[in-house]
N, C-alpha and C. Protein backbone atom coordinates (compact mmCIF):
# COMPACT_ATOMS: atom_id res chain seq x y z
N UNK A 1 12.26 0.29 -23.28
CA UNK A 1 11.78 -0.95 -22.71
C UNK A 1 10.55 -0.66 -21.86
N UNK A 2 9.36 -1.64 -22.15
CA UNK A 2 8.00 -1.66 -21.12
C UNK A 2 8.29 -2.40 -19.99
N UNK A 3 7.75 -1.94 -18.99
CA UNK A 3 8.49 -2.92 -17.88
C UNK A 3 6.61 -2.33 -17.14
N UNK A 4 6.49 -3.61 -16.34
CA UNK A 4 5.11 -4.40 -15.85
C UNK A 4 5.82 -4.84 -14.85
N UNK A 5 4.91 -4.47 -13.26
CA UNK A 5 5.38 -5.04 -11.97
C UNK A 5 3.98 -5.15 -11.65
N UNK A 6 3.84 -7.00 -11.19
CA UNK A 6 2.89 -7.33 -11.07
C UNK A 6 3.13 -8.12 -9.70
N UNK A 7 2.50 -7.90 -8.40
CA UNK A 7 3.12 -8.89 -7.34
C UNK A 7 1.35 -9.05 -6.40
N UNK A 8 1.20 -9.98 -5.86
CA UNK A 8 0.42 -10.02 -5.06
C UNK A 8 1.39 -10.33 -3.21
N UNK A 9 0.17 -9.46 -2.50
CA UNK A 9 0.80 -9.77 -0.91
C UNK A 9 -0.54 -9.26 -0.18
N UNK A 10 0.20 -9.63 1.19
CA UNK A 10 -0.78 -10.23 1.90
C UNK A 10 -0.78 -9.18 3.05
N UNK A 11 0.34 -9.30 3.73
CA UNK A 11 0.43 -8.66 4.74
C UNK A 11 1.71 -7.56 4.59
N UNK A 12 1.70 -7.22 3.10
CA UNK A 12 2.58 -6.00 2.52
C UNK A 12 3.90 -5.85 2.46
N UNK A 13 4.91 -6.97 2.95
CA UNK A 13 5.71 -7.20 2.54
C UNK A 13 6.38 -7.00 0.67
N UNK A 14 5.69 -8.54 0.42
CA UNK A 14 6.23 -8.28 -0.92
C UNK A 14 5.84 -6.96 -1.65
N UNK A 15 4.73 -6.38 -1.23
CA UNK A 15 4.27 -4.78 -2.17
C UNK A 15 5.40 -3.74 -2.09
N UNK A 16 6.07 -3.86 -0.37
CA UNK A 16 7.12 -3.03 0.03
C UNK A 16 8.42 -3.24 -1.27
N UNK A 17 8.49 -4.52 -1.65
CA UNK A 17 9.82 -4.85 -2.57
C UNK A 17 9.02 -4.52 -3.80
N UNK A 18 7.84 -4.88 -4.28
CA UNK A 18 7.47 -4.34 -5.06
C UNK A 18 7.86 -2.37 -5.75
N UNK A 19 7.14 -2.09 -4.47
CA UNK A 19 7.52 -0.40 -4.48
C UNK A 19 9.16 -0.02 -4.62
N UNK A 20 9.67 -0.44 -3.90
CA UNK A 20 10.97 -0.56 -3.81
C UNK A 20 11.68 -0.37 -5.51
N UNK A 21 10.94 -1.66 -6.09
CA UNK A 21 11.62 -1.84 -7.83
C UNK A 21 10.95 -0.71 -8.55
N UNK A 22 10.00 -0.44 -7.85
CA UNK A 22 9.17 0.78 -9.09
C UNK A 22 10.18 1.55 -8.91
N UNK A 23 10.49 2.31 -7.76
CA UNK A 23 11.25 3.82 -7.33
C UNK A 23 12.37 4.16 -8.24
N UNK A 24 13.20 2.56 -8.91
CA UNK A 24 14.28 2.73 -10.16
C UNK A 24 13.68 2.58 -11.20
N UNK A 25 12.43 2.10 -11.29
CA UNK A 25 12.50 1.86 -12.56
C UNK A 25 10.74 2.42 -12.74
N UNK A 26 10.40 3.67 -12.64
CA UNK A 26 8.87 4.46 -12.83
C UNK A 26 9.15 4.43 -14.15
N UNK A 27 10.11 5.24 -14.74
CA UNK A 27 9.95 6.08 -16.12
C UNK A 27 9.67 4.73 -17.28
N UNK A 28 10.24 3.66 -17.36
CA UNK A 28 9.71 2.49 -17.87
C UNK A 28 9.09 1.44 -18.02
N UNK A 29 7.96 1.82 -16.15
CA UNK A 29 7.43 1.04 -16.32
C UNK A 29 5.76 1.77 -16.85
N UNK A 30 5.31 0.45 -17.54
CA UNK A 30 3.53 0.94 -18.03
C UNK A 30 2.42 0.17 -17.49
N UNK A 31 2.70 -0.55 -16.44
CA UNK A 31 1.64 -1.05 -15.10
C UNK A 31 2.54 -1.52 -13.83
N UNK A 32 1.68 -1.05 -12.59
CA UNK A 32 2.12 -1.71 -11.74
C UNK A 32 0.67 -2.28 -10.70
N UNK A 33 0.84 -3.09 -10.36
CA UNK A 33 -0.28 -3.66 -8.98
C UNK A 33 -0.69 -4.95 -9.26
N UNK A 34 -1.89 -5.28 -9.39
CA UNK A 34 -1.94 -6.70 -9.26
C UNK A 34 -2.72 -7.81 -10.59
N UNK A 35 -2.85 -6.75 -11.72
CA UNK A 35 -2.72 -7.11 -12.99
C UNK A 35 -1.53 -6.58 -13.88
N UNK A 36 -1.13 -7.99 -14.79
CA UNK A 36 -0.30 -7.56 -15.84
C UNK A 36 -0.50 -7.09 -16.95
N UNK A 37 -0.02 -6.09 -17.78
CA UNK A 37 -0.35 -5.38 -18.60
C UNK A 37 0.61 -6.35 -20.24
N UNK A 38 0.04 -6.57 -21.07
CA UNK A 38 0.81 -7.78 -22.09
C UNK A 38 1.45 -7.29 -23.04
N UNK A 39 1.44 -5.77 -22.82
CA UNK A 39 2.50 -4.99 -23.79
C UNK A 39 3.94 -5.09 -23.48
N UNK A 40 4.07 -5.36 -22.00
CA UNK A 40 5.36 -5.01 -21.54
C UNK A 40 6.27 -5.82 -21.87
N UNK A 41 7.95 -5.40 -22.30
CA UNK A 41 8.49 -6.42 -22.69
C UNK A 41 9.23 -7.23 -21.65
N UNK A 42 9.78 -6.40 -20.77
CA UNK A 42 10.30 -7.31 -18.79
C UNK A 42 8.90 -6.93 -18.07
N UNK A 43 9.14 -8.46 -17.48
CA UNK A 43 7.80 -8.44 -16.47
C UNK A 43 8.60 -8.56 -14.86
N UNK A 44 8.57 -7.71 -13.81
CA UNK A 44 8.44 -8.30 -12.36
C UNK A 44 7.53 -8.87 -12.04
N UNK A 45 7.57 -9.80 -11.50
CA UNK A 45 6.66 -10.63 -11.24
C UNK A 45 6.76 -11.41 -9.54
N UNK A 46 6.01 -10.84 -8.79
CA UNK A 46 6.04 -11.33 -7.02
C UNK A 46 5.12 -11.42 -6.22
N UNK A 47 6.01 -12.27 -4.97
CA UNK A 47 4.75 -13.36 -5.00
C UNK A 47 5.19 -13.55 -3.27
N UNK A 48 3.81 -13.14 -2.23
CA UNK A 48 4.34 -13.76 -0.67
C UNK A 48 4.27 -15.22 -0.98
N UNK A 49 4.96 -15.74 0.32
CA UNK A 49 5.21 -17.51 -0.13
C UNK A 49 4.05 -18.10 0.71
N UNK A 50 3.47 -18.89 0.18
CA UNK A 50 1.97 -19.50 0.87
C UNK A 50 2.41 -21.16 1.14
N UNK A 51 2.80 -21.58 2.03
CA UNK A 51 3.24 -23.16 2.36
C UNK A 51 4.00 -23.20 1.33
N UNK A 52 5.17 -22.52 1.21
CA UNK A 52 6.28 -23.09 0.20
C UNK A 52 6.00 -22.85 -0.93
N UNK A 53 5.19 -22.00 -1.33
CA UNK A 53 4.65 -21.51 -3.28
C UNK A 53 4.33 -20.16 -3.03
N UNK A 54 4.40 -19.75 -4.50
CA UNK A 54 4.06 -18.46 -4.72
C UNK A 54 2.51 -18.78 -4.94
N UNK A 55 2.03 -17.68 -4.89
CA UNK A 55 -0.13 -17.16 -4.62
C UNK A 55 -0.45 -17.81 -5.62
N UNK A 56 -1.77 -18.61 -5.45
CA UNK A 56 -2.33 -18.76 -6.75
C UNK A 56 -2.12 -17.72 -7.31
N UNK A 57 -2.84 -16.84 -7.46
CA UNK A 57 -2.73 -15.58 -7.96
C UNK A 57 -1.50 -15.55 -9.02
N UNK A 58 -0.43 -15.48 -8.46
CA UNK A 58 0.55 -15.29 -8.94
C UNK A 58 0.67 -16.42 -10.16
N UNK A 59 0.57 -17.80 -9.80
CA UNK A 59 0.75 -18.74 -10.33
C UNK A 59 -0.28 -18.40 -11.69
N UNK A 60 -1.10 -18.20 -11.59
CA UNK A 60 -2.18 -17.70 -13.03
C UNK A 60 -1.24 -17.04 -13.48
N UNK A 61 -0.45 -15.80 -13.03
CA UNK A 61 -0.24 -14.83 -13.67
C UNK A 61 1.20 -15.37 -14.79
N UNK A 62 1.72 -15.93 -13.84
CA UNK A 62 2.86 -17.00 -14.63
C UNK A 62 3.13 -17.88 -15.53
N UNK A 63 1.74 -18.34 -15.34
CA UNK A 63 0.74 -19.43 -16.59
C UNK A 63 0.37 -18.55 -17.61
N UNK A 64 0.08 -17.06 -17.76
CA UNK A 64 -0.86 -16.67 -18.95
C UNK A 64 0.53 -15.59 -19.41
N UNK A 65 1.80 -15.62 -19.14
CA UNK A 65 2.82 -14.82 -19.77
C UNK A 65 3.92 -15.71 -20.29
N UNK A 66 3.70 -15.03 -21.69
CA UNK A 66 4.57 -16.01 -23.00
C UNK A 66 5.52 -15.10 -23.66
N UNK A 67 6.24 -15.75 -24.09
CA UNK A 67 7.28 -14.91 -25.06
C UNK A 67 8.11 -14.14 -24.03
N UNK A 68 8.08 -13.79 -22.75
CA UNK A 68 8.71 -12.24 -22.25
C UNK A 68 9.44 -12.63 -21.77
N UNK A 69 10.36 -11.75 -21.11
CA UNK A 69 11.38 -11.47 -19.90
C UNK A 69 10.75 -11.34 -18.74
N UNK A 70 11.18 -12.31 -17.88
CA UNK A 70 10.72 -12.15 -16.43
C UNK A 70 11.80 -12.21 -15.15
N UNK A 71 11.96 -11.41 -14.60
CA UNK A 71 12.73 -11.16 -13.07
C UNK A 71 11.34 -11.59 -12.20
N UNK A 72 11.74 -12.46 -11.16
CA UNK A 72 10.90 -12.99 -9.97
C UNK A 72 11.33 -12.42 -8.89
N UNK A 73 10.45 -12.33 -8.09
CA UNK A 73 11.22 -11.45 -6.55
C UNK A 73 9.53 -12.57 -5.65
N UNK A 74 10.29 -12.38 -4.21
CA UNK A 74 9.41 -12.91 -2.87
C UNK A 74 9.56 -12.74 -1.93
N UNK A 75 9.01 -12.86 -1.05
CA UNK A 75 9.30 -12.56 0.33
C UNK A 75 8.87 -13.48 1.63
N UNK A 76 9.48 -14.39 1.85
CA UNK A 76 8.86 -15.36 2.53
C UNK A 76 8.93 -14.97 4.63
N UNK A 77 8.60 -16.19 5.37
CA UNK A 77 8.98 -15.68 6.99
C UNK A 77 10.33 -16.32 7.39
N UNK A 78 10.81 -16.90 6.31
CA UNK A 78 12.12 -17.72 6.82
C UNK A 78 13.26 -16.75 6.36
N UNK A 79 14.18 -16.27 6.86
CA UNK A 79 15.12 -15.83 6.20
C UNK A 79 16.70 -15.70 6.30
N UNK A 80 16.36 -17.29 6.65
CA UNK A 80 18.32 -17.61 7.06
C UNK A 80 18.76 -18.38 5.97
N UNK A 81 18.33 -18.73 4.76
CA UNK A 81 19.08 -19.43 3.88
C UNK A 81 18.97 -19.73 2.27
N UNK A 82 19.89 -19.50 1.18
CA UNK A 82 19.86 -19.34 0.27
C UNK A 82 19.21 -20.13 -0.65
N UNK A 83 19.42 -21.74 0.28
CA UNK A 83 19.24 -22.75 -0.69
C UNK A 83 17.30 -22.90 -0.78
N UNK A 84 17.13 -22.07 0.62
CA UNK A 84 15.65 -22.11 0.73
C UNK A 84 14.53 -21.45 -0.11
N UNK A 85 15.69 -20.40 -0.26
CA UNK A 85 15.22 -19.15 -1.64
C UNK A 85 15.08 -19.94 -2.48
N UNK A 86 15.72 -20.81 -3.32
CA UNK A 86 16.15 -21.13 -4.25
C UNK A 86 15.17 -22.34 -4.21
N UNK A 87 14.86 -23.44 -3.59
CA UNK A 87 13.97 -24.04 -3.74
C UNK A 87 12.49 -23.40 -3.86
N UNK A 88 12.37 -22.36 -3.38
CA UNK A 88 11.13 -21.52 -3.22
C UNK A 88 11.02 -20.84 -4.59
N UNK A 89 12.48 -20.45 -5.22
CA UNK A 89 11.93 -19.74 -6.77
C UNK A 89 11.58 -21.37 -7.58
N UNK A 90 12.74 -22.27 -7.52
CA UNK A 90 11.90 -23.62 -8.62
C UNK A 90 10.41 -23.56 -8.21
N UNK A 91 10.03 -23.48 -7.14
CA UNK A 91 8.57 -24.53 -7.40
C UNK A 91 7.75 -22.97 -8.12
N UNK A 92 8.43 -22.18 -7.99
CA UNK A 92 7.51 -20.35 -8.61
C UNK A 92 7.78 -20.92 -10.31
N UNK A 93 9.31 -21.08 -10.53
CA UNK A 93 9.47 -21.31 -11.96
C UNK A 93 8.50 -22.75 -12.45
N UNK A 94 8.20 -23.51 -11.71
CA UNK A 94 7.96 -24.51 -12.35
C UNK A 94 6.16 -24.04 -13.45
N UNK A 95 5.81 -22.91 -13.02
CA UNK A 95 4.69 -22.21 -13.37
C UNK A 95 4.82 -21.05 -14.55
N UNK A 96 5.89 -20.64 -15.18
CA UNK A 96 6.80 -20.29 -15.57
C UNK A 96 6.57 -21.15 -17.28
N UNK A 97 5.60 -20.52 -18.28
CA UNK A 97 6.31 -21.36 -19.87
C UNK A 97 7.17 -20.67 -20.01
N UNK A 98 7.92 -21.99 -20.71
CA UNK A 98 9.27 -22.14 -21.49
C UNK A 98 9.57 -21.53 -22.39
N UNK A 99 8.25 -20.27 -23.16
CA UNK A 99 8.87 -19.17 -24.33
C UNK A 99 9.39 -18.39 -23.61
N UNK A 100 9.31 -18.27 -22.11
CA UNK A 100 9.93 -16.74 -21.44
C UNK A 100 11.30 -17.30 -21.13
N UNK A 101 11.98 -16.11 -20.92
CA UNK A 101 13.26 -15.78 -20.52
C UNK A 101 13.21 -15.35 -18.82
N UNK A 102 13.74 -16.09 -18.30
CA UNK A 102 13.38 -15.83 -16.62
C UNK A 102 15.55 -15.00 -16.75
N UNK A 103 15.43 -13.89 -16.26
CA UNK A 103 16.56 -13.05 -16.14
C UNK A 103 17.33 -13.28 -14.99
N UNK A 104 16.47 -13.98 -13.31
CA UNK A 104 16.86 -13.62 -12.43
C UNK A 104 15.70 -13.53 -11.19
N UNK A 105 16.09 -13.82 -10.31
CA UNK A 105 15.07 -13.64 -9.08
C UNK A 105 15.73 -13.38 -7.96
N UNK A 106 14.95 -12.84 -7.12
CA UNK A 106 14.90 -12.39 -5.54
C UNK A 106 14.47 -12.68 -4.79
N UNK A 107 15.21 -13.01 -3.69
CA UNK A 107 13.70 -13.11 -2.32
C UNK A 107 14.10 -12.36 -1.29
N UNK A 108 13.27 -12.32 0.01
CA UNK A 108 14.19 -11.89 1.18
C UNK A 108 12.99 -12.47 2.17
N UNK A 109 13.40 -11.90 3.30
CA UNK A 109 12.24 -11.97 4.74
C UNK A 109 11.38 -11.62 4.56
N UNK A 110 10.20 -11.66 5.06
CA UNK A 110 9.45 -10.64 5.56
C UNK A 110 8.58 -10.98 6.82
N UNK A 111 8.10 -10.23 7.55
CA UNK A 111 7.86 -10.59 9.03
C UNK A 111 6.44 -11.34 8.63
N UNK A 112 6.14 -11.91 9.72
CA UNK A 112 4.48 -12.86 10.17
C UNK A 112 3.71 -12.09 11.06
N UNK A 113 2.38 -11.81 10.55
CA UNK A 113 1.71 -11.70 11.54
C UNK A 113 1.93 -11.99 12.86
N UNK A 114 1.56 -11.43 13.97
CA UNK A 114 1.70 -11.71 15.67
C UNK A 114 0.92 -13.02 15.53
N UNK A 115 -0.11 -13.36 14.87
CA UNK A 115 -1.08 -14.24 15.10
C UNK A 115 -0.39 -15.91 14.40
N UNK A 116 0.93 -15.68 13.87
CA UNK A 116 1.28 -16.59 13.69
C UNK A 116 2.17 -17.16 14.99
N UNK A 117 2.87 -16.17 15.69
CA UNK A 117 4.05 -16.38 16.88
C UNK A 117 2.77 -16.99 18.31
N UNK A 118 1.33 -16.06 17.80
CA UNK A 118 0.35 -17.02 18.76
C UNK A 118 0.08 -18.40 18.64
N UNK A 119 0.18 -18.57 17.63
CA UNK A 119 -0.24 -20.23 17.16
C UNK A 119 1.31 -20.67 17.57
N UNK A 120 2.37 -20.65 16.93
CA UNK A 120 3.03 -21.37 17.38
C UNK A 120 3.62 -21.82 19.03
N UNK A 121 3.68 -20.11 20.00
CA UNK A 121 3.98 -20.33 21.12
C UNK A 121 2.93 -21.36 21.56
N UNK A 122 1.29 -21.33 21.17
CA UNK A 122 0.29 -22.34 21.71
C UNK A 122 0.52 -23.61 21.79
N UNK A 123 0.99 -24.32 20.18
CA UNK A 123 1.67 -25.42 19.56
C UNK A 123 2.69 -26.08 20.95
N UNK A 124 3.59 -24.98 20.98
CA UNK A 124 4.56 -25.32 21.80
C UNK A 124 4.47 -25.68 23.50
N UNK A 125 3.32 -25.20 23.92
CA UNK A 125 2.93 -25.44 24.84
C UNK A 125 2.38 -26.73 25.44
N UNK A 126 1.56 -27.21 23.78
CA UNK A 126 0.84 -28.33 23.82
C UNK A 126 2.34 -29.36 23.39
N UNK A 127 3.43 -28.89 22.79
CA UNK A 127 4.23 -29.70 22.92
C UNK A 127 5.54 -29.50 22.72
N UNK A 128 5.91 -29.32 24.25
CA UNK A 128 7.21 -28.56 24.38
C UNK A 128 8.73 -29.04 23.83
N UNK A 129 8.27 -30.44 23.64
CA UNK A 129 9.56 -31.22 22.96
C UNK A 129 9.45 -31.48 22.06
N UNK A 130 8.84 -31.13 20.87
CA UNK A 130 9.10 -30.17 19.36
C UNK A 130 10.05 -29.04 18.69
N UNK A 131 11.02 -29.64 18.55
CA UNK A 131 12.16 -29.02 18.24
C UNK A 131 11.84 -27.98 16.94
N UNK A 132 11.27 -28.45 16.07
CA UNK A 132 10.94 -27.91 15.00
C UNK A 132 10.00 -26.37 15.42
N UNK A 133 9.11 -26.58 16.21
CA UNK A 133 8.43 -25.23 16.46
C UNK A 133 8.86 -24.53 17.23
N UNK A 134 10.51 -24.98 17.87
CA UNK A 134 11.00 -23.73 18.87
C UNK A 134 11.70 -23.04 17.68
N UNK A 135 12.18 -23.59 16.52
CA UNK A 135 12.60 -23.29 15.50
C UNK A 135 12.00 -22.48 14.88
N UNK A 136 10.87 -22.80 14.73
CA UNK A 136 9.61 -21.79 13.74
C UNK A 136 9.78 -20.21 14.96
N UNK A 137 9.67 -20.96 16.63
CA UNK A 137 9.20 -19.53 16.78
C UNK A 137 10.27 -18.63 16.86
N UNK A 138 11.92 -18.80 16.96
CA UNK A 138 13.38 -18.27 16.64
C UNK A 138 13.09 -17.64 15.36
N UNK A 139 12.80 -18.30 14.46
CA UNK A 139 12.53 -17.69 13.41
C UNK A 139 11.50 -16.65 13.28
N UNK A 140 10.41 -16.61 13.77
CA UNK A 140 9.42 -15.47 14.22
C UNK A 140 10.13 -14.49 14.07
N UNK A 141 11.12 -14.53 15.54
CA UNK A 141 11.76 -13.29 15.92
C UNK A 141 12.60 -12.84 15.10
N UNK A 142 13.06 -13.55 14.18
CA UNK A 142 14.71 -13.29 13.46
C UNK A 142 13.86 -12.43 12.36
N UNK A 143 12.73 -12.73 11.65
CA UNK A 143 12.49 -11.87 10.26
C UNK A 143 11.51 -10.53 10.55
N UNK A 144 11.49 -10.15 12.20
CA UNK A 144 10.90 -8.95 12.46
C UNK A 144 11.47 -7.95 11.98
N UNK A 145 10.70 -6.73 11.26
CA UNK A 145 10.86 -5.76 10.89
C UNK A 145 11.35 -5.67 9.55
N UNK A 146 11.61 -7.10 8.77
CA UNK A 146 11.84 -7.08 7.32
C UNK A 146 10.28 -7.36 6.42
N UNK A 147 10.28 -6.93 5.20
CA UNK A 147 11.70 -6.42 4.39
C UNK A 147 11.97 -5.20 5.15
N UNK A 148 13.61 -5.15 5.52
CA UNK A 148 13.80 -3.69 6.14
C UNK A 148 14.66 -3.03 5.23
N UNK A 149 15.51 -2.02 5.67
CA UNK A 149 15.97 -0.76 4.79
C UNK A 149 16.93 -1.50 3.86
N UNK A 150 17.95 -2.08 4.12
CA UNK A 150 19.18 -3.29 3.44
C UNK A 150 18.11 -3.61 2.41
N UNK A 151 16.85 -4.90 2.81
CA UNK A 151 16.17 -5.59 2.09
C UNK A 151 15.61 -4.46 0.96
N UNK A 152 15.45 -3.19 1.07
CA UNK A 152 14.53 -2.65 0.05
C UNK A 152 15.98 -1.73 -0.76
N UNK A 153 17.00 -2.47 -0.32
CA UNK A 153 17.94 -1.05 -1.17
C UNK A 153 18.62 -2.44 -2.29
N UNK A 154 18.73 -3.45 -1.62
CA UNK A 154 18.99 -4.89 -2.48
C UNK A 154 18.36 -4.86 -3.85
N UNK A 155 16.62 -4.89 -3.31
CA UNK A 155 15.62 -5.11 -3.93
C UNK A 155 15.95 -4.33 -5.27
N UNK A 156 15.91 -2.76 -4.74
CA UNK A 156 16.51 -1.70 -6.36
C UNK A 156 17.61 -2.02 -7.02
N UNK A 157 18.72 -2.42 -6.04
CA UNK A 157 19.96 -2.89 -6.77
C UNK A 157 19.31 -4.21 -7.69
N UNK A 158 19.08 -4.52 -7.51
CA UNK A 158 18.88 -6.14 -8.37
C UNK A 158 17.76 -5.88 -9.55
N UNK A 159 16.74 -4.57 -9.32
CA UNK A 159 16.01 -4.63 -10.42
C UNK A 159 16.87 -3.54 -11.49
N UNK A 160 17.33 -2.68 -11.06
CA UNK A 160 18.39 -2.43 -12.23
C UNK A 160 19.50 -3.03 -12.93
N UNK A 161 19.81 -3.93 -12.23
CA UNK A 161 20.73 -5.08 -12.94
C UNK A 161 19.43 -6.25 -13.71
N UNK A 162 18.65 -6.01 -13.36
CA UNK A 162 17.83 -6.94 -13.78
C UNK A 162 17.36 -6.24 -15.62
N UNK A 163 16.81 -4.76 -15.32
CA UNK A 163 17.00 -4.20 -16.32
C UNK A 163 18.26 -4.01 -17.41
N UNK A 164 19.21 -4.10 -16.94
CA UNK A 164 20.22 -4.09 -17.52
C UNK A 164 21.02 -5.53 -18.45
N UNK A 165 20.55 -6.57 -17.90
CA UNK A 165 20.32 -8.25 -18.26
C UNK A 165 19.33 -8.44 -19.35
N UNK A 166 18.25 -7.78 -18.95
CA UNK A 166 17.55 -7.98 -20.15
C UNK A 166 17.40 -6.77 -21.22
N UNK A 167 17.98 -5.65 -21.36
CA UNK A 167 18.43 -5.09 -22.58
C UNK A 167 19.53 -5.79 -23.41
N UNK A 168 20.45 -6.50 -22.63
CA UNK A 168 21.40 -7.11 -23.27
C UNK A 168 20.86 -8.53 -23.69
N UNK A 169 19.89 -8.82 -23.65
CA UNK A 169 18.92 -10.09 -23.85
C UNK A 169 18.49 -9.72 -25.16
N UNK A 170 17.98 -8.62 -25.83
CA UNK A 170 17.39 -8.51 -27.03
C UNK A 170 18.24 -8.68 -28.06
């Protein structure tokens, strides 16, 4: 099996889960970084979350792959809830043609820039009875230091089951 890990990031998160899936799976794969290679028959495919979507970037890359197997992985700043993942992979799949075989996806945390916890503590200042941005900035604190060690040992667990899903796919 050809296996292609293609992810764009920003502030190196998702590259970390990226790296993470290579470490199980080097010997099969035949590209990794931020072009896809169209030989491969499973594609990884990941994406930091930009206002609730995966990267343009990404989104091209999702648009121009047909016929294949694809595992999705992400890494967003929110990371208390499943259903949030899960709305966050539809709007990734909705980019996604319908000849591919989507196997499975991932997401997890990953931390924000300081320069985001600046904007929001500012926000909050200008308006302290905004429930929602004491929220954002709780959340700041909660996804520091991810993806961390758990998040990158997940990450391998799931791309070898992921490999393993789609051999039994052919």
């Amino acid at each position: 099996m050809k296996i292609s890990i293609v992810y764009d990031s920003v502030t190196g998160n998702t590259k970390k889960i990226a790296e993470a899936i290579y470490e199980v799976l080097k010997e099969e794969t035949i590209s990794f970084g931020k072009d896809y290679d169209e030989q491969a028959d499973l594609y990884f495919i990941g994406s930091w979350t930009d206002k609730g979507n995966c990267s343009e970037k990404i989104q091209d890359v999702l648009k121009k792959v047909q016929g294949k197997k694809i595992a999705y992985f992400g890494t967003c700043g929110f990371g208390g809830s499943l259903n949030y993942y899960e709305a966050l992979y539809q709007r990734a799949a909705s980019f996604i043609d319908s000849s591919n075989t989507v196997i499975g996806h991932f997401y997890c945390p990953g931390q924000m820039p300081e320069a985001v916890k600046t904007r929001y503590e500012s926000l909050l200042k200008a308006h302290p009875e905004d429930q929602k941005l004491q929220v954002s900035l709780e959340n700041f604190e909660q996804v520091k230091g991810h993806p961390d060690l758990k998040d990158m040992q997940d990450a391998r667990t799931w791309a070898l089951k992921m490999k393993e899903e789609a051999l039994r796919c052919e």
